[in-house]
N, C-alpha and C. Protein backbone atom coordinates (compact mmCIF):
# COMPACT_ATOMS: atom_id res chain seq x y z
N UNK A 1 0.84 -1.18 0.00
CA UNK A 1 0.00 0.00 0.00
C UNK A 1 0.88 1.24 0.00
N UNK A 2 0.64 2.16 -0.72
CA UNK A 2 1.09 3.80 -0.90
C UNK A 2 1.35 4.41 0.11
N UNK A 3 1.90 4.78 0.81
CA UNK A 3 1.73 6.03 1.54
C UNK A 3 0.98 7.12 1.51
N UNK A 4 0.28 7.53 2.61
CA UNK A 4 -0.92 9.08 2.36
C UNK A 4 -0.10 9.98 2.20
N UNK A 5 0.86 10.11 3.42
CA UNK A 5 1.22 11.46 3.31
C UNK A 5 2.91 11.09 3.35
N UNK A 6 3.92 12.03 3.11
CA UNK A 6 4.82 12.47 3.19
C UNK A 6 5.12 13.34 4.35
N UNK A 7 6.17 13.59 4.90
CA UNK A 7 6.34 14.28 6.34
C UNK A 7 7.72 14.97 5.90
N UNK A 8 8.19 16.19 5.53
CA UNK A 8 10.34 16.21 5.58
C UNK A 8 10.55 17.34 6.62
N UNK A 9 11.33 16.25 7.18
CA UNK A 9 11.68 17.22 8.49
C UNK A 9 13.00 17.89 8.10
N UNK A 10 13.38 19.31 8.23
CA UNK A 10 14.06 20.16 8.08
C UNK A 10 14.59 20.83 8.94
N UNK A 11 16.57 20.22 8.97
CA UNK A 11 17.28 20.42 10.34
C UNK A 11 17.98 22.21 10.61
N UNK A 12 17.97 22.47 11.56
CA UNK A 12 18.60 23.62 11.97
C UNK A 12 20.15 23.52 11.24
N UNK A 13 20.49 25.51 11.72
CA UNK A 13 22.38 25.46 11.14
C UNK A 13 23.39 24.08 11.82
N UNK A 14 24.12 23.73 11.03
CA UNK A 14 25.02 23.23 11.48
C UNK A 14 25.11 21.64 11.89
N UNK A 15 23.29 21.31 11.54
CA UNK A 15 22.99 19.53 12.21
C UNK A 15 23.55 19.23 10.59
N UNK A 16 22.28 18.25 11.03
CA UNK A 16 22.41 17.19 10.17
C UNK A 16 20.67 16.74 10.36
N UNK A 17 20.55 15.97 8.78
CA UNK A 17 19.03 15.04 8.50
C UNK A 17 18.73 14.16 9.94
N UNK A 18 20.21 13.46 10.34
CA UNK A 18 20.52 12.16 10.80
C UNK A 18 19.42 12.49 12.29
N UNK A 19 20.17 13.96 12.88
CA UNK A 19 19.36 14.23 14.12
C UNK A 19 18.30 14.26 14.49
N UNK A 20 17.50 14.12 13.10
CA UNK A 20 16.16 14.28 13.19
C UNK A 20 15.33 12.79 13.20
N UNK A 21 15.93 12.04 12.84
CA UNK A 21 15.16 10.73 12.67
C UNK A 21 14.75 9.86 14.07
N UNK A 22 15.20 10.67 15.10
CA UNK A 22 14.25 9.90 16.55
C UNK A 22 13.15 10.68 16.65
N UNK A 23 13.29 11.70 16.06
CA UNK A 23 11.37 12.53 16.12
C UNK A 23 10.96 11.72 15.35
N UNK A 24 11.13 11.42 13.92
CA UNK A 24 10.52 10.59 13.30
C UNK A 24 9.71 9.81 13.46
N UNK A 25 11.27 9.04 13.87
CA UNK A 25 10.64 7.18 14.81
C UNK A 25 9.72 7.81 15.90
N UNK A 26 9.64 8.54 16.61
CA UNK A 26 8.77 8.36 17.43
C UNK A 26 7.53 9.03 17.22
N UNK A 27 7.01 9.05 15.85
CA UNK A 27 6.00 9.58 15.39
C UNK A 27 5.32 8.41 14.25
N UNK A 28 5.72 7.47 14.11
CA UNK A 28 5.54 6.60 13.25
C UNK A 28 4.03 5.54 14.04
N UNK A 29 4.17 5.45 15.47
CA UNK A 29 2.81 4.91 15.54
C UNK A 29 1.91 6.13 15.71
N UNK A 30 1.73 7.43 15.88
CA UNK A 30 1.22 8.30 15.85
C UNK A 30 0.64 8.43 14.06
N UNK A 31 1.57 8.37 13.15
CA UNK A 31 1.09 8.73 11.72
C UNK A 31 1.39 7.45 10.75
N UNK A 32 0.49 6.08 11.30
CA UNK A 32 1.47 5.06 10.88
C UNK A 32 1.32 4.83 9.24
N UNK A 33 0.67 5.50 8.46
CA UNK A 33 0.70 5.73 7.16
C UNK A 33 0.93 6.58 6.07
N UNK A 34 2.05 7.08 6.82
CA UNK A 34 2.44 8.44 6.36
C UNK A 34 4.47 7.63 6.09
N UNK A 35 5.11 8.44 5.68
CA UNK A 35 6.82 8.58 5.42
C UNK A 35 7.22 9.10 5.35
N UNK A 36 8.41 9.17 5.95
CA UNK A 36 9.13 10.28 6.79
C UNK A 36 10.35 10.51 5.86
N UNK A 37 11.01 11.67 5.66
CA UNK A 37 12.35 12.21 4.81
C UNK A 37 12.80 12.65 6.15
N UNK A 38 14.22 12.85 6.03
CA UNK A 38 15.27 13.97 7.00
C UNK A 38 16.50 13.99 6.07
N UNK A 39 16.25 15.03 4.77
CA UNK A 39 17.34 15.03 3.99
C UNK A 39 18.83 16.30 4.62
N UNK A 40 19.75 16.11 4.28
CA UNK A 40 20.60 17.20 5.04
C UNK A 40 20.22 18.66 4.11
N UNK A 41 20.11 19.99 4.45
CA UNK A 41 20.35 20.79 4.05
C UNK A 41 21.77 20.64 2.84
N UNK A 42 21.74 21.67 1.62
CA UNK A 42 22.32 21.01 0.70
C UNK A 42 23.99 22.15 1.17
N UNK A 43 23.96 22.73 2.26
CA UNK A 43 25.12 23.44 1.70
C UNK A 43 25.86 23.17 3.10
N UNK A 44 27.43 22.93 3.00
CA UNK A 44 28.44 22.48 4.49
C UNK A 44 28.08 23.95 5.06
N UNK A 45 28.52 23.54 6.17
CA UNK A 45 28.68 24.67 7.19
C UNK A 45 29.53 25.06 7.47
N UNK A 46 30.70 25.71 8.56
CA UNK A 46 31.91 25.84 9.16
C UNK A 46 32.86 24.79 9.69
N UNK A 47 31.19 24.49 10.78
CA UNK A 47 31.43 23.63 12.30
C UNK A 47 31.33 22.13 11.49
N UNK A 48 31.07 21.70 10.27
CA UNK A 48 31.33 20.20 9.98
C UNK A 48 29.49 20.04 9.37
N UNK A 49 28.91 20.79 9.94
CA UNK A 49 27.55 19.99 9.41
C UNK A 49 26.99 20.01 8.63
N UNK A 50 25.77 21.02 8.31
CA UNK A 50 24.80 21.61 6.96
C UNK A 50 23.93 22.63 7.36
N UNK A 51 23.54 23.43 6.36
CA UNK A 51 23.03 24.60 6.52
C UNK A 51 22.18 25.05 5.14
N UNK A 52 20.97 25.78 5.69
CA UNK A 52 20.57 26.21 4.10
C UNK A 52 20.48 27.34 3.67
N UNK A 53 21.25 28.11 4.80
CA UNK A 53 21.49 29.63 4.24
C UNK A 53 22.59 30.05 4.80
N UNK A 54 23.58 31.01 4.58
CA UNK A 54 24.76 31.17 5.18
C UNK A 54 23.87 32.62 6.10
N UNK A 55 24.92 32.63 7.55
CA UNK A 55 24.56 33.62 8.21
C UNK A 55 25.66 34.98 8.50
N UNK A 56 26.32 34.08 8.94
CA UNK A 56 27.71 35.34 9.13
C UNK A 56 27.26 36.74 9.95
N UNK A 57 26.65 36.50 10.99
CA UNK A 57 25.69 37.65 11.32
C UNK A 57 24.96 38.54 10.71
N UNK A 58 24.15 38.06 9.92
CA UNK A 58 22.99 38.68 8.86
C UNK A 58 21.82 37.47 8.33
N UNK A 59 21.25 37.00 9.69
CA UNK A 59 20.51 35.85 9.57
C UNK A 59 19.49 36.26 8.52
N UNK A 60 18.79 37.64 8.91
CA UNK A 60 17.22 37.91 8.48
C UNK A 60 17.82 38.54 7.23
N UNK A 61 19.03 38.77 6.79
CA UNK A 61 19.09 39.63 5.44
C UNK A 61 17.83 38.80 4.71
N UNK A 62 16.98 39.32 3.84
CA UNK A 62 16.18 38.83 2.90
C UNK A 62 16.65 38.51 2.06
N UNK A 63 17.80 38.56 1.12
CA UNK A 63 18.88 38.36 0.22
C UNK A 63 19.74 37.27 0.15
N UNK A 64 19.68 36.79 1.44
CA UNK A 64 20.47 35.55 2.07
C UNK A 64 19.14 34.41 2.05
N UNK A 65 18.10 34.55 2.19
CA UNK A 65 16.88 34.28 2.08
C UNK A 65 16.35 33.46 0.77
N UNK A 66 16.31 34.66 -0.41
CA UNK A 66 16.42 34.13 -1.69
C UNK A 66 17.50 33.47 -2.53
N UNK A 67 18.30 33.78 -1.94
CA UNK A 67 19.74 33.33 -2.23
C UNK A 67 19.57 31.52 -2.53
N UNK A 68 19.01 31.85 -1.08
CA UNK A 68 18.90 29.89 -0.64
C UNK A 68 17.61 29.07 -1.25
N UNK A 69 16.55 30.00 -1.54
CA UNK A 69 15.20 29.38 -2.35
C UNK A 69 15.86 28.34 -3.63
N UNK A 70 16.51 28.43 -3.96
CA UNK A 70 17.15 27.75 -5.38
C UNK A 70 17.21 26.11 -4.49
N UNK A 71 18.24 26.13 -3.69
CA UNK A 71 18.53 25.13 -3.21
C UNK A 71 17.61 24.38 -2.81
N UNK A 72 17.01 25.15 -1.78
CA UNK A 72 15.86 24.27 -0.95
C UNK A 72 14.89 23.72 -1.79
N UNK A 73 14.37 24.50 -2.95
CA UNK A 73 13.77 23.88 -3.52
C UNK A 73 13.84 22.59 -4.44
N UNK A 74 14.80 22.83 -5.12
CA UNK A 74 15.52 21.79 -5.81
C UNK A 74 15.92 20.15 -4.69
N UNK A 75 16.16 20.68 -3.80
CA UNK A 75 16.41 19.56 -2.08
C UNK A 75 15.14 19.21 -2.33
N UNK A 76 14.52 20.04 -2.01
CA UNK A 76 12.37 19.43 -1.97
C UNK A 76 11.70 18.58 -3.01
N UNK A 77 11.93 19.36 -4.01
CA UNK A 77 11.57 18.41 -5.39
C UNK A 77 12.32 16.86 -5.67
N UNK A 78 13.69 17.02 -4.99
CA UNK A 78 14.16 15.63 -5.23
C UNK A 78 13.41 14.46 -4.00
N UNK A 79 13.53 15.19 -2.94
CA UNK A 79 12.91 14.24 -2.24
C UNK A 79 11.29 13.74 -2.54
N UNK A 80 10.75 15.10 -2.77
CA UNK A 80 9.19 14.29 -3.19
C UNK A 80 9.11 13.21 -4.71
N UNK A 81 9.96 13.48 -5.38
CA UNK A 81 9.65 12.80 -6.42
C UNK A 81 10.46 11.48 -5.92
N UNK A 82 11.52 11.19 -4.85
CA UNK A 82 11.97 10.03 -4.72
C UNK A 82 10.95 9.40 -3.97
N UNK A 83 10.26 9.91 -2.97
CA UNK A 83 9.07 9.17 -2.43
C UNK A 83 7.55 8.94 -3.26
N UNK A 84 7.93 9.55 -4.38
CA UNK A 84 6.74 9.16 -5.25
C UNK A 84 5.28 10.13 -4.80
N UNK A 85 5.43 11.17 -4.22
CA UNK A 85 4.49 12.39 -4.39
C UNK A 85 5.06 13.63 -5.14
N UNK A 86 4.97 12.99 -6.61
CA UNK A 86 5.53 14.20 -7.33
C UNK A 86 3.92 15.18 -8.02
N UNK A 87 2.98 14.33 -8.31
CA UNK A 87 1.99 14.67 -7.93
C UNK A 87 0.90 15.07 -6.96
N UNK A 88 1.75 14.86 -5.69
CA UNK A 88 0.60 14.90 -4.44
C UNK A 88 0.94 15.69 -3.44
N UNK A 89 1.74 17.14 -3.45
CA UNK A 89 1.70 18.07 -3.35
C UNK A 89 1.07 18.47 -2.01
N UNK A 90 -0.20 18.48 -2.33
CA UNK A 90 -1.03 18.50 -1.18
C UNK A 90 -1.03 18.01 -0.02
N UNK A 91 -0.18 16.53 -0.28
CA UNK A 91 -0.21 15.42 1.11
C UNK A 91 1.04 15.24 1.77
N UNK A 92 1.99 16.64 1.30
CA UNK A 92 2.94 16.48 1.82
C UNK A 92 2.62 17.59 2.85
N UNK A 93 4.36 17.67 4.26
CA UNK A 93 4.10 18.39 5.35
C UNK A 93 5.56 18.22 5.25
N UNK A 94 6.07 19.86 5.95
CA UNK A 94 7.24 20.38 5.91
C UNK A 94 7.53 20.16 7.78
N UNK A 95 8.36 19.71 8.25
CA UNK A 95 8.51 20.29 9.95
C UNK A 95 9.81 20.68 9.86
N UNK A 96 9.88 21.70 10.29
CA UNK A 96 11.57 22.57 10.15
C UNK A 96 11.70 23.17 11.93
N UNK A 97 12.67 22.74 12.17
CA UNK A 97 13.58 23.30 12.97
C UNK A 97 14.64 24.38 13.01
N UNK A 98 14.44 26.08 13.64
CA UNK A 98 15.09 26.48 13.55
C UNK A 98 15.60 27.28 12.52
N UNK A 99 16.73 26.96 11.43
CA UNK A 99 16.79 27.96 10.31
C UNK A 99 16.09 26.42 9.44
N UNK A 100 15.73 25.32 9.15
CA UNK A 100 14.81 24.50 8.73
C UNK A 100 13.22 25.33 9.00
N UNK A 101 12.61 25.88 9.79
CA UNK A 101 11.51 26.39 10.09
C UNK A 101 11.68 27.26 9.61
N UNK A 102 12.46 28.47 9.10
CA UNK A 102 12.91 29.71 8.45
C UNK A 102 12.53 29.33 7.09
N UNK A 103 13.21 28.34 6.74
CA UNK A 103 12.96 28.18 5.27
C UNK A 103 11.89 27.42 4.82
N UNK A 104 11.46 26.57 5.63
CA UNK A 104 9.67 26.14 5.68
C UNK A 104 8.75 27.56 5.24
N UNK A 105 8.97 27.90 6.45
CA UNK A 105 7.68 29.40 6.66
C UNK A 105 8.36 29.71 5.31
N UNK A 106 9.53 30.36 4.78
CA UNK A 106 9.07 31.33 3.59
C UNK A 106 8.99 30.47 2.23
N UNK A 107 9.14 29.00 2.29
CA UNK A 107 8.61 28.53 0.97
C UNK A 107 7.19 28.60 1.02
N UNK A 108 6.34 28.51 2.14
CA UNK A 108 5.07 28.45 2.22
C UNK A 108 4.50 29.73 2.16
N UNK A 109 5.01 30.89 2.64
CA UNK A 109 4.52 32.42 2.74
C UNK A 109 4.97 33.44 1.37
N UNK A 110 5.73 32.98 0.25
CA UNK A 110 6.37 32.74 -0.79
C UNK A 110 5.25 32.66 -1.80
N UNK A 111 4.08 31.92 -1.11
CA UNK A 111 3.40 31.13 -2.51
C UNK A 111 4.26 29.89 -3.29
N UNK A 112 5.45 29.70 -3.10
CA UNK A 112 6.24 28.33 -3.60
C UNK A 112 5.76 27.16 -3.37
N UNK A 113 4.96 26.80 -1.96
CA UNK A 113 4.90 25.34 -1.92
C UNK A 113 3.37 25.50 -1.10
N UNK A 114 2.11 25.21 -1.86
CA UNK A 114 1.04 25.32 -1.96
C UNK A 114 0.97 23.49 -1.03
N UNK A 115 1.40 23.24 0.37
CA UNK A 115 1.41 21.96 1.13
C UNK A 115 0.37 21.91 1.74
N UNK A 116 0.06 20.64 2.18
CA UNK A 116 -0.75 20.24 3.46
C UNK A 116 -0.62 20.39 4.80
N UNK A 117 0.44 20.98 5.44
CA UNK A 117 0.76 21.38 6.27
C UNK A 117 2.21 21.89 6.93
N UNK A 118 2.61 22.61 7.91
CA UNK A 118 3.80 23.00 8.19
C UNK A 118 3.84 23.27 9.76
N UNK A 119 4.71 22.84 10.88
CA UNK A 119 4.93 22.66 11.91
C UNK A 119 6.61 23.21 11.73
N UNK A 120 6.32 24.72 12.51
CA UNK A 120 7.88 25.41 12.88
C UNK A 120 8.62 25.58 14.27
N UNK A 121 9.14 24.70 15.05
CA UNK A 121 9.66 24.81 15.47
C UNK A 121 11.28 25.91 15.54
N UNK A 122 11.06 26.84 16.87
CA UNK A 122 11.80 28.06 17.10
C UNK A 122 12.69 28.52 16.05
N UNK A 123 11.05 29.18 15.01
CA UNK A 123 11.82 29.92 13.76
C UNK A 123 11.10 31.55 13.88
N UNK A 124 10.87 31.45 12.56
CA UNK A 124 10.50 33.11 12.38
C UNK A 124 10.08 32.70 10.88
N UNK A 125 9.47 33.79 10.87
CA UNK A 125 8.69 34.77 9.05
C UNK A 125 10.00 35.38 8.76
N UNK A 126 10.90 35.06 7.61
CA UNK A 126 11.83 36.20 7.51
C UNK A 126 10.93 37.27 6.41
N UNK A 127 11.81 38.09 6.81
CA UNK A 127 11.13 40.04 6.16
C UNK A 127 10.49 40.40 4.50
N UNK A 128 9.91 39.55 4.32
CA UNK A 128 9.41 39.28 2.58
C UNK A 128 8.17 39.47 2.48
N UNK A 129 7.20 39.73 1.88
CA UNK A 129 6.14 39.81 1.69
C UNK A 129 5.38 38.28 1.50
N UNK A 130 4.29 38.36 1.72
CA UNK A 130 3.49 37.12 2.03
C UNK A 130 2.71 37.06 1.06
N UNK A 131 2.23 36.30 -0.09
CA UNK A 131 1.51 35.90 -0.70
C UNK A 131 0.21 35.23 -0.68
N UNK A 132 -0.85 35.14 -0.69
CA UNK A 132 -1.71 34.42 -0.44
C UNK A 132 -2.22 33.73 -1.23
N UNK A 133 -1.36 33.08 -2.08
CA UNK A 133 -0.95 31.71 -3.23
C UNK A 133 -1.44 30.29 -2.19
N UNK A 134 -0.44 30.01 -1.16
CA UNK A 134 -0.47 29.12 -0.46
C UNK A 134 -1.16 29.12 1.07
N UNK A 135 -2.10 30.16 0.93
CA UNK A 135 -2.85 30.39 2.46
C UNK A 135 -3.75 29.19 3.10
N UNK A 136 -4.22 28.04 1.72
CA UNK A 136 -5.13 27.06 2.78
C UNK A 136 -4.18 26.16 3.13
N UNK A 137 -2.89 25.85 3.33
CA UNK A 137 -1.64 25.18 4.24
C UNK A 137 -2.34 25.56 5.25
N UNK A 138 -2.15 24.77 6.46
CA UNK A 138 -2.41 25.40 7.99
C UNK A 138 -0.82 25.25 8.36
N UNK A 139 -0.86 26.10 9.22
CA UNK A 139 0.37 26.58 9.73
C UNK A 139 0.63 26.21 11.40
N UNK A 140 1.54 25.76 12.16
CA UNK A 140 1.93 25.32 13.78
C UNK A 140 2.85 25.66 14.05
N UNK A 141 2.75 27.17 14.95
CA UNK A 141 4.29 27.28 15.29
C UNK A 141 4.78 27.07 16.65
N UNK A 142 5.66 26.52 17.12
CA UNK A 142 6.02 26.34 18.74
C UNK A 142 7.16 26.48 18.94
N UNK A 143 7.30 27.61 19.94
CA UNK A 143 8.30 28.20 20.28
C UNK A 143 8.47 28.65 22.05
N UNK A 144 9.62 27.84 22.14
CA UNK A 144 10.63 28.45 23.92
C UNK A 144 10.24 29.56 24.40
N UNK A 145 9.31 29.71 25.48
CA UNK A 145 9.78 30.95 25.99
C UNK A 145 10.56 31.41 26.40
N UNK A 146 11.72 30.76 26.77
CA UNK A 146 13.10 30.85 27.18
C UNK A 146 13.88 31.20 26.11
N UNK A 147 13.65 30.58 24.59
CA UNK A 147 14.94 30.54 23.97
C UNK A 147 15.17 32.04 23.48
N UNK A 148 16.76 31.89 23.77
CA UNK A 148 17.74 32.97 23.31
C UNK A 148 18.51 33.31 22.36
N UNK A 149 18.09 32.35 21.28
CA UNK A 149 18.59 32.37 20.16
C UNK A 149 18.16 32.87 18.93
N UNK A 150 16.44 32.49 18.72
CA UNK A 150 15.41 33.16 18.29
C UNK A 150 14.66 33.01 19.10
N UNK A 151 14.32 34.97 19.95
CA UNK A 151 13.19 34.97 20.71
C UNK A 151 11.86 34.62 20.34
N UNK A 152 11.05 34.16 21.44
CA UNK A 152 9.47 33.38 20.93
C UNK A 152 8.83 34.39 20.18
N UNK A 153 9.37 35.69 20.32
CA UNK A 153 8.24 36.88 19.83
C UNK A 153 7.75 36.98 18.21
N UNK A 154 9.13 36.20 17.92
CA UNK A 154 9.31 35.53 16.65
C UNK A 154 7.96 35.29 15.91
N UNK A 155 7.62 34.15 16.67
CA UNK A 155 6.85 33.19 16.48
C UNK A 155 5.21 34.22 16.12
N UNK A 156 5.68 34.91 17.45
CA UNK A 156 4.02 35.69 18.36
C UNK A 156 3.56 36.66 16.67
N UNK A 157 4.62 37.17 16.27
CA UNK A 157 4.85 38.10 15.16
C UNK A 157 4.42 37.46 13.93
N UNK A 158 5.01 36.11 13.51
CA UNK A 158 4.87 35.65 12.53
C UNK A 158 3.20 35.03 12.32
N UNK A 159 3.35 34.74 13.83
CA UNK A 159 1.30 33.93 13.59
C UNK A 159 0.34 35.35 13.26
N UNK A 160 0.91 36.41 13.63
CA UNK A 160 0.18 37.84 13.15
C UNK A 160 -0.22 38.21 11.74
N UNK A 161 1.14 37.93 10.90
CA UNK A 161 1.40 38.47 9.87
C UNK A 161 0.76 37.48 8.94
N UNK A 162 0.62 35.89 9.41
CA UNK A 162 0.19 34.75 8.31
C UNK A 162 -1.31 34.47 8.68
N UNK A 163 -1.56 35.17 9.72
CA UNK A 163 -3.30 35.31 9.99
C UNK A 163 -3.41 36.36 9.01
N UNK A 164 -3.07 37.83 9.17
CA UNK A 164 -3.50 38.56 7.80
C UNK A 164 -3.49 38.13 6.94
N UNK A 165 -2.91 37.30 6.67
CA UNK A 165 -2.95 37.00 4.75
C UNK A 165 -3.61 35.58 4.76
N UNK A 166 -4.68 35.48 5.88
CA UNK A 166 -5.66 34.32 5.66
C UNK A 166 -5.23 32.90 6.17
N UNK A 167 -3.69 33.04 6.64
CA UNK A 167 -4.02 31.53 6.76
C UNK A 167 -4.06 31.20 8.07
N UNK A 168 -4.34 29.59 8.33
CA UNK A 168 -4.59 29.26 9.99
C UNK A 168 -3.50 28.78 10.80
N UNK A 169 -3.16 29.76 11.49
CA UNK A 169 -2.35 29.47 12.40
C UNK A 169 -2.72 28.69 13.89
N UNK A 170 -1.77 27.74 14.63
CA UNK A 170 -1.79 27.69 15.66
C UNK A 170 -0.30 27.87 15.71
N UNK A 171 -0.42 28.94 17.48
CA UNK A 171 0.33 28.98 18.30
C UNK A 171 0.80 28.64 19.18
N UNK A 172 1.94 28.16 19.78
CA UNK A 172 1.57 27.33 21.16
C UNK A 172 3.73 27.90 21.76
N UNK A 173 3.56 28.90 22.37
CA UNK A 173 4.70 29.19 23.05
C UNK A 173 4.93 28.55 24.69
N UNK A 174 5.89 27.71 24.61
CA UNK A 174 6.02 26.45 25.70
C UNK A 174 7.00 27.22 26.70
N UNK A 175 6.42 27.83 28.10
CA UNK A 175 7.00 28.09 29.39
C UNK A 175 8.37 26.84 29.81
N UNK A 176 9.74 27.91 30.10
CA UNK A 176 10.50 27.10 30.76
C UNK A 176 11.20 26.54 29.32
N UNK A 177 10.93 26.73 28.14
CA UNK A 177 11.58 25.18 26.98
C UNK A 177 12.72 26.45 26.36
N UNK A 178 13.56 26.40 25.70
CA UNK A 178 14.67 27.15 24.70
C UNK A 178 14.73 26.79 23.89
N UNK A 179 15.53 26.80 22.99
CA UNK A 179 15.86 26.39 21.64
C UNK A 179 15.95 24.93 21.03
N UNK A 180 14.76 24.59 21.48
CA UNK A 180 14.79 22.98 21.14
C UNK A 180 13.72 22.23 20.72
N UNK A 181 13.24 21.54 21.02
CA UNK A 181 12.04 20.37 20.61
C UNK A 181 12.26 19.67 22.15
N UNK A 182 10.96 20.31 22.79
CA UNK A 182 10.50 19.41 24.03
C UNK A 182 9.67 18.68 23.24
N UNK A 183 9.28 17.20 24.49
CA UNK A 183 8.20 16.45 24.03
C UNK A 183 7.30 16.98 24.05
N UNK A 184 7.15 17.97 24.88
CA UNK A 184 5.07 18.35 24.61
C UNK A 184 5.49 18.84 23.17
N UNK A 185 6.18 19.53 22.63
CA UNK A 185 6.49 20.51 21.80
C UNK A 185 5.97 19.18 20.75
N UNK A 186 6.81 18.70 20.83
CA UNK A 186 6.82 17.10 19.93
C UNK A 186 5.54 16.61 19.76
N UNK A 187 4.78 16.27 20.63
CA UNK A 187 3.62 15.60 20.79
C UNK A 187 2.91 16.69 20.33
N UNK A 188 2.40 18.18 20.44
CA UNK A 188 1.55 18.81 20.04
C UNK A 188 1.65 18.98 18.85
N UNK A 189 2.66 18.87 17.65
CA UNK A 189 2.89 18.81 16.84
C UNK A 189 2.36 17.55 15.83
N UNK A 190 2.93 16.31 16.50
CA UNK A 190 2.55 15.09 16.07
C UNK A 190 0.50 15.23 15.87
N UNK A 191 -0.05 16.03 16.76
CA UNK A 191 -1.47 15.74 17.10
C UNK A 191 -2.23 16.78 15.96
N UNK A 192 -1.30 18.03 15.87
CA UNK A 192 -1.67 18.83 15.35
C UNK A 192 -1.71 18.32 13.34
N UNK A 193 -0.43 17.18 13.25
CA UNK A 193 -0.20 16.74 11.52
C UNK A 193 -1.69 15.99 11.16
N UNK A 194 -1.87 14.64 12.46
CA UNK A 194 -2.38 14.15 12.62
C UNK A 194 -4.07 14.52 12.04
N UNK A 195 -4.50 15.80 12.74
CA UNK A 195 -5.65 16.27 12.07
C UNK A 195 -5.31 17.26 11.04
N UNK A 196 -4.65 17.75 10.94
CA UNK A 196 -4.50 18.84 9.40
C UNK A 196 -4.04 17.80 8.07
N UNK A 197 -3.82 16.59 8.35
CA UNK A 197 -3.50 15.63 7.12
C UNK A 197 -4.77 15.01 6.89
N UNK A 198 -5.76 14.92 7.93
CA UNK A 198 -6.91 14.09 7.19
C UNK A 198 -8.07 14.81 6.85
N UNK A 199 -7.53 16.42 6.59
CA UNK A 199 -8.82 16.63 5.70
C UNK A 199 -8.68 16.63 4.35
């Protein structure tokens, strides 16, 4: 039997795909007919790992932004057509972590990737204009109130700006968590694919 949906989880600066595959696994009896990607970001980093935009202290340049749309996309298209939703568009779901959630949110706020869903973990909207090409995506963002790396306000800002332009956000900023993927974080996420994939 086929797979429904597609899932590609999208790692922060400097990981790797690899880090991501125990969220995965532990989402597999949660979405047990769905398949999971964790491809690496396509460009090295400094520190040894991968990255999909260079920063050099100029994270939000918008320029650095588009720069990287080439890549990511081309990363995206290979993976959906290797899992065999080169047509099914719809039944795929982006989860990005970090500068992975950076480049989620603006392929989706872009109008580029017209998906079934997107779950951002402690990212942001970078500074581009929003399209409302791809507004019936529902959108999940969860973000640290603690973290110090990208503040949650991030988040608070971005669910603002992608409600104006129509689409549905949930918010869910987690007391006490930083720059990471807690399990609730995890689990509200998993619950949240769970119903935005079966309509």
């Amino acid at each position: 039997m086929s797979a429904s949906h597609l899932i590609i989880f999208l790692h922060g600066i400097g990981a790797s795909g690899q880090q991501l595959k125990p969220l995965a696994s532990s989402w597999n009896g949660r979405l047990p007919t769905a398949v999971f990607a964790t491809p690496d970001a396509p460009y090295r980093n400094g520190y040894g790992g991968h990255q999909w935009f260079k920063v050099d202290g100029m994270q939000l340049d918008p320029g650095r932004i588009r720069a990287a749309r080439e890549g990511f996309d081309r990363k995206i298209r290979d993976v959906i057509t290797q899992k065999g939703f080169g047509d099914r568009v719809h039944d795929v779901a982006f989860v990005g972590v970090s500068q992975g959630a950076i480049m989620a949110l603006d392929g989706v706020s872009s109008g580029r990737w017209s998906i079934g869903a997107v779950v951002a973990f402690s990212g942001l909207l970078p500074p581009i204009s929003i399209l409302p090409e791809s507004n019936r995506t529902p959108v999940l963002l969860i973000h640290g109130a603690n973290d110090r790396t990208i503040p949650s306000v991030a988040s608070t800002t971005a669910a603002g700006q992608l409600r104006a332009a129509g689409f549905s956000v949930e918010l869910e900023i987690e007391p006490g968590v930083g720059h990471t993927i807690s399990m609730s974080g995890a689990d509200t996420a998993a619950r949240f694919l769970q119903n935005a994939l079966a309509r």
